[in-house]
C-alpha atoms as a PDB file:
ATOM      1  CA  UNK A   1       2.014 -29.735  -4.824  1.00  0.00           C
ATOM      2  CA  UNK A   2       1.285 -26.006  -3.135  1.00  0.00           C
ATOM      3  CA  UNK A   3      -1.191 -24.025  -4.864  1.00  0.00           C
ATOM      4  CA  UNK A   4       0.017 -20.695  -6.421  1.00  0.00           C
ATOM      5  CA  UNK A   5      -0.544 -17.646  -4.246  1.00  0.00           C
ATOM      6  CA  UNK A   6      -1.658 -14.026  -5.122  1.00  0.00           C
ATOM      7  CA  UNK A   7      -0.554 -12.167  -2.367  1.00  0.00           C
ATOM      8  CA  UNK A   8       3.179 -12.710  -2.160  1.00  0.00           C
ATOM      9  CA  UNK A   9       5.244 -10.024  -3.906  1.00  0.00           C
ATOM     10  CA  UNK A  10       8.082 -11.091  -6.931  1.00  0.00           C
ATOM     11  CA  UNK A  11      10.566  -8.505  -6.032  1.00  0.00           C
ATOM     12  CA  UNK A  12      12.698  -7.226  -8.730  1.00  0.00           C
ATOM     13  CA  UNK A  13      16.106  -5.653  -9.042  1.00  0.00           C
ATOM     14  CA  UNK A  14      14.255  -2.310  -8.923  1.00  0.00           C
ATOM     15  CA  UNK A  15      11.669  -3.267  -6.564  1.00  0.00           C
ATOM     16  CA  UNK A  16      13.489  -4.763  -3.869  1.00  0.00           C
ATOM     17  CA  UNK A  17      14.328  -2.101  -1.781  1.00  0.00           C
ATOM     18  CA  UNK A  18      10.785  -1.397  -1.220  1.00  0.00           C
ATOM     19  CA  UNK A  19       9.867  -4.733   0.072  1.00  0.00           C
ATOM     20  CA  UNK A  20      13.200  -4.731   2.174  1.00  0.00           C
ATOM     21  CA  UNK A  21      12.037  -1.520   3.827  1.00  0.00           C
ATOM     22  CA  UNK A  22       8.217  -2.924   4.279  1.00  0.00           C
ATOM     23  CA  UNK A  23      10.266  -5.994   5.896  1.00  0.00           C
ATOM     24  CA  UNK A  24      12.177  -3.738   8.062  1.00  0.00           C
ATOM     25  CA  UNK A  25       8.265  -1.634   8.891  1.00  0.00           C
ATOM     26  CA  UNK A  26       9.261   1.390   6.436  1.00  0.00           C
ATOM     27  CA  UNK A  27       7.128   2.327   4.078  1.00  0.00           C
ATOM     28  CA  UNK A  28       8.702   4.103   0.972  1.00  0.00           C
ATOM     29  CA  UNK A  29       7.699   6.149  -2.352  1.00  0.00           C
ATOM     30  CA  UNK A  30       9.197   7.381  -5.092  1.00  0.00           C
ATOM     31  CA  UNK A  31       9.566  11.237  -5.541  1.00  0.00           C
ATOM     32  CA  UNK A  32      10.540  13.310  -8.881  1.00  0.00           C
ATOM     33  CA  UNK A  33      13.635  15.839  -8.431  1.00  0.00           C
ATOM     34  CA  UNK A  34      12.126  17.527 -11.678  1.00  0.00           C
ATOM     35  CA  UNK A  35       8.225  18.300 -10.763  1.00  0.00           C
ATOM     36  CA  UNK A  36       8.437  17.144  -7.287  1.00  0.00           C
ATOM     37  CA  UNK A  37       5.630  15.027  -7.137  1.00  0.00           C
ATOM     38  CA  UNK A  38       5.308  11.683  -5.212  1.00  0.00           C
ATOM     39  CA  UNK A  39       4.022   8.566  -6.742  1.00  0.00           C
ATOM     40  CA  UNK A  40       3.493   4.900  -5.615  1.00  0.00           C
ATOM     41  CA  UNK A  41       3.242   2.068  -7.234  1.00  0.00           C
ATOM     42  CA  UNK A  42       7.028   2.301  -7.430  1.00  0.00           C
ATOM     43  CA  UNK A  43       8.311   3.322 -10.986  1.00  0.00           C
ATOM     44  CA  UNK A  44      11.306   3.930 -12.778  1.00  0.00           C
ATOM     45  CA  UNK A  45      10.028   7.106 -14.094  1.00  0.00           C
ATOM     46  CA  UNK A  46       7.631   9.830 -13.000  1.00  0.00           C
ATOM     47  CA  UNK A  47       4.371   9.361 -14.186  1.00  0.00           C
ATOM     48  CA  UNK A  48       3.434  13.501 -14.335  1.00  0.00           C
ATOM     49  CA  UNK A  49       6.200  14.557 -15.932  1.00  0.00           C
ATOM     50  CA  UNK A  50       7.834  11.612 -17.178  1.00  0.00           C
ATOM     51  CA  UNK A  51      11.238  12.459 -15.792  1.00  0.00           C
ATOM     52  CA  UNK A  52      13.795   9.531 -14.909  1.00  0.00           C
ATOM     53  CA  UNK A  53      14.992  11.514 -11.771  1.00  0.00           C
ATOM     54  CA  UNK A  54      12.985   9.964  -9.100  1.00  0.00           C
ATOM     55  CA  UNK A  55      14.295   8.594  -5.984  1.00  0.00           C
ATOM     56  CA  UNK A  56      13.467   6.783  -2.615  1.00  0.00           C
ATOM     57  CA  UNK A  57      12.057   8.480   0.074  1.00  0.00           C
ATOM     58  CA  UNK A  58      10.351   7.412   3.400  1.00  0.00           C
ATOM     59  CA  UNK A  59       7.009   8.059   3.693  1.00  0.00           C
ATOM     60  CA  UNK A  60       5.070   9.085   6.924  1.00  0.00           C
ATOM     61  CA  UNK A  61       2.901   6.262   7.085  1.00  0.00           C
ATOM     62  CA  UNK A  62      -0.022   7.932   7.586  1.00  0.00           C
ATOM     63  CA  UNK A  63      -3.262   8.433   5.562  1.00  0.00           C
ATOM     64  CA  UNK A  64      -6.388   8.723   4.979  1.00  0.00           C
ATOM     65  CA  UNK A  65      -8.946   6.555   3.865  1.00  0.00           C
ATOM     66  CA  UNK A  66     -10.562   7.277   0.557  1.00  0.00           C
ATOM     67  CA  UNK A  67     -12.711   4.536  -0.512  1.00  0.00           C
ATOM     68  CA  UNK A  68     -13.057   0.828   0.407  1.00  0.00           C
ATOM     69  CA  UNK A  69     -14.906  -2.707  -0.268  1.00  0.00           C
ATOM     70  CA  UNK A  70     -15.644  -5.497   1.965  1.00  0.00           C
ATOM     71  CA  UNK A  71     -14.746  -8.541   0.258  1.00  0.00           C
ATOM     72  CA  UNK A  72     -17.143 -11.548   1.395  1.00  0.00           C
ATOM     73  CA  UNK A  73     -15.767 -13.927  -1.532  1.00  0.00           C
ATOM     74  CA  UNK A  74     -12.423 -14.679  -3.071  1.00  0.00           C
ATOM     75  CA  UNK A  75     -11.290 -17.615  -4.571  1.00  0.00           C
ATOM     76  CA  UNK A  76      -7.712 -17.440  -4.922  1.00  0.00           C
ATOM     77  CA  UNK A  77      -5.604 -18.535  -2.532  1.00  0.00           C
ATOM     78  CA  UNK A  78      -4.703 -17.346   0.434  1.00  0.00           C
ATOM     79  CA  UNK A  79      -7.529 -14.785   0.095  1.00  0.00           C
ATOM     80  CA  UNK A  80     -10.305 -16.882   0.743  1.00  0.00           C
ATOM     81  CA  UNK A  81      -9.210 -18.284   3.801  1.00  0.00           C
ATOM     82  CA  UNK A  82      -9.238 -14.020   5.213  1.00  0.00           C
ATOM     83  CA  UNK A  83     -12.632 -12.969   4.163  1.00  0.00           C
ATOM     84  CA  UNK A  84     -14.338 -11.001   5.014  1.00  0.00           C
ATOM     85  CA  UNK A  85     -11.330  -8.164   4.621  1.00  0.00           C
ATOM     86  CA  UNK A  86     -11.701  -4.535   3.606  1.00  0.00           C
ATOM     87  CA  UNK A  87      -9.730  -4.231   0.387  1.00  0.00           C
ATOM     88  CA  UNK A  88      -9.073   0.041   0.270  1.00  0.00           C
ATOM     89  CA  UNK A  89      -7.648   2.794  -1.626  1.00  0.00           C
ATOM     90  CA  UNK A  90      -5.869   5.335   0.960  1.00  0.00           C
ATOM     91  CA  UNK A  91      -4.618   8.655   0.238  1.00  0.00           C
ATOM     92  CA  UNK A  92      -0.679   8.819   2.177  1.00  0.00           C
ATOM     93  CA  UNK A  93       0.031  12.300   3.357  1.00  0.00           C
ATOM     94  CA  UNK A  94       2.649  12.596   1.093  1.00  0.00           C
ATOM     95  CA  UNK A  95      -0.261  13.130  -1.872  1.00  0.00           C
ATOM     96  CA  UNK A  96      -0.196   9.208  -4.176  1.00  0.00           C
ATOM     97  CA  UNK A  97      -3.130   7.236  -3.200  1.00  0.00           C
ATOM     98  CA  UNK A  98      -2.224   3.507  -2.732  1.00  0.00           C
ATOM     99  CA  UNK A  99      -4.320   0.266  -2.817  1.00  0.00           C
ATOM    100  CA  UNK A 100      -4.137  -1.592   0.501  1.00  0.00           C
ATOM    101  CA  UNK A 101      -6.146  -3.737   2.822  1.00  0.00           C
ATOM    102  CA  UNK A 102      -8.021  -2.244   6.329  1.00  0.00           C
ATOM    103  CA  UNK A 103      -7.046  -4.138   9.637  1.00  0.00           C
ATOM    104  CA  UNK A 104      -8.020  -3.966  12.979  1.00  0.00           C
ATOM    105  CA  UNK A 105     -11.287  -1.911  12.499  1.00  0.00           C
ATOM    106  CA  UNK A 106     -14.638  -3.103  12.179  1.00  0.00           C
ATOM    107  CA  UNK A 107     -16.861  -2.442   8.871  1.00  0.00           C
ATOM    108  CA  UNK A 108     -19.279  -0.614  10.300  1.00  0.00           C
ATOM    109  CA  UNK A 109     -16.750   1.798  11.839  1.00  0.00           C
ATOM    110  CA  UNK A 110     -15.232   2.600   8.391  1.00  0.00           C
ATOM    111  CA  UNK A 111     -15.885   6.529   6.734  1.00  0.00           C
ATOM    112  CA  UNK A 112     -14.564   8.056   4.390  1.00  0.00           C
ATOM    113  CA  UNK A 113     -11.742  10.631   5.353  1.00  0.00           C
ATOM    114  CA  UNK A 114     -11.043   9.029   8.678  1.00  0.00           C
ATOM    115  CA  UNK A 115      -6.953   8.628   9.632  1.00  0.00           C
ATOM    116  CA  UNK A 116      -4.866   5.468   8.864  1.00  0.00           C
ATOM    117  CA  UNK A 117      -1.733   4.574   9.725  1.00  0.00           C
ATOM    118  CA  UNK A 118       0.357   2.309   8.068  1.00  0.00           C
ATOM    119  CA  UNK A 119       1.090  -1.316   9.853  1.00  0.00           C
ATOM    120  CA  UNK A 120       2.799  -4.066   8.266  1.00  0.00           C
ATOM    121  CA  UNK A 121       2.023  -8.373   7.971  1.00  0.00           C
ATOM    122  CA  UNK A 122       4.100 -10.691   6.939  1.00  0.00           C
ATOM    123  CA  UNK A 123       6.311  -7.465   5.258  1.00  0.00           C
ATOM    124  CA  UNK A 124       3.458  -6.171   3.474  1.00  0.00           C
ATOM    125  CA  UNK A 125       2.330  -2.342   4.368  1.00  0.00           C
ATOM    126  CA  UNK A 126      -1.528  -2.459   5.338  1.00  0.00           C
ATOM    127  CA  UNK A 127      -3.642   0.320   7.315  1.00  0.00           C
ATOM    128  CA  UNK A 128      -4.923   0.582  10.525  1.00  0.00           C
ATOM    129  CA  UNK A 129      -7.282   3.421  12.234  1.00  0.00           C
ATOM    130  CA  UNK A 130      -4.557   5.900  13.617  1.00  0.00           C
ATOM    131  CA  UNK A 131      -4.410   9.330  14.467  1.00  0.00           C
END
C-alpha cells in the first residue's frame, strides 16, 4: 500500500496547461484583458475585478523573495524525508506573489528582497538565488 502524498499536483481540465508548461520549464500566470492585472494561483476569473477574460501568459521567471520559513518538521509524506527546506512566498516580476519552496541557497544566506529565479523539480516551479 503507498502512502498518500501532498506534494503531487491533481491537474484539472483548467489547470493542466500550467503543469504541462512547468513540465516543459515554463512558468505561466494568468492575466485580465479587462484591468490588466496578473494573478497566480491560476483562476478562471480575475480576482480584482472579477472579469472572466483572463488568459495564459509566460511569466519571466524571476522574483524576488518576500518572506520565508525554514521548516525543521513535517510529517506528511514526502515532506519529511526533505527537511530542513525553506518553504517561501516570492513576489514574480510580473506583480502576484506565489508560494514556493527555496533551493540551492543556504539559510543563513536568505534576505528579504534578494533575486530568485525560477527552477523547476520533478515539473514543479521552485526558486533559486538568481540575478
Amino acid at each position: 500500500m503507498n502512502a498518500a502524498r501532498h506534494d503531487v499536483p491533481e491537474p484539472d481540465a483548467f489547470t493542466r496547461p500550467y503543469w504541462e508548461a512547468a513540465a516543459g520549464g515554463r512558468l505561466l500566470i494568468r492575466r485580465c484583458a479587462a484591468c490588466g492585472r496578473a494573478h497566480h494561483y491560476p483562476r478562471e476569473f480575475c480576482p480584482y475585478c472579477w472579469s472572466e477574460d483572463v488568459t495564459w501568459e509566460e511569466a519571466s521567471g524571476r522574483a524576488v523573495l518576500y518572506t520565508w520559513s525554514t521548516v525543521h518538521r513535517n510529517d506528511l509524506p514526502p515532506f519529511g524525508e526533505r527537511t530542513p527546506y525553506v518553504a517561501a512566498v516570492v513576489d514574480l516580476a510580473e506583480g502576484p506573489r506565489m508560494m514556493t519552496e527555496i533551493v540551492h541557497c543556504a539559510d543563513g544566506d536568505l534576505r528579504a528582497g534578494m533575486a530568485l529565479r525560477v527552477a523547476y523539480r520533478d515539473g514543479k516551479p521552485v526558486f533559486e538565488p538568481g540575478d
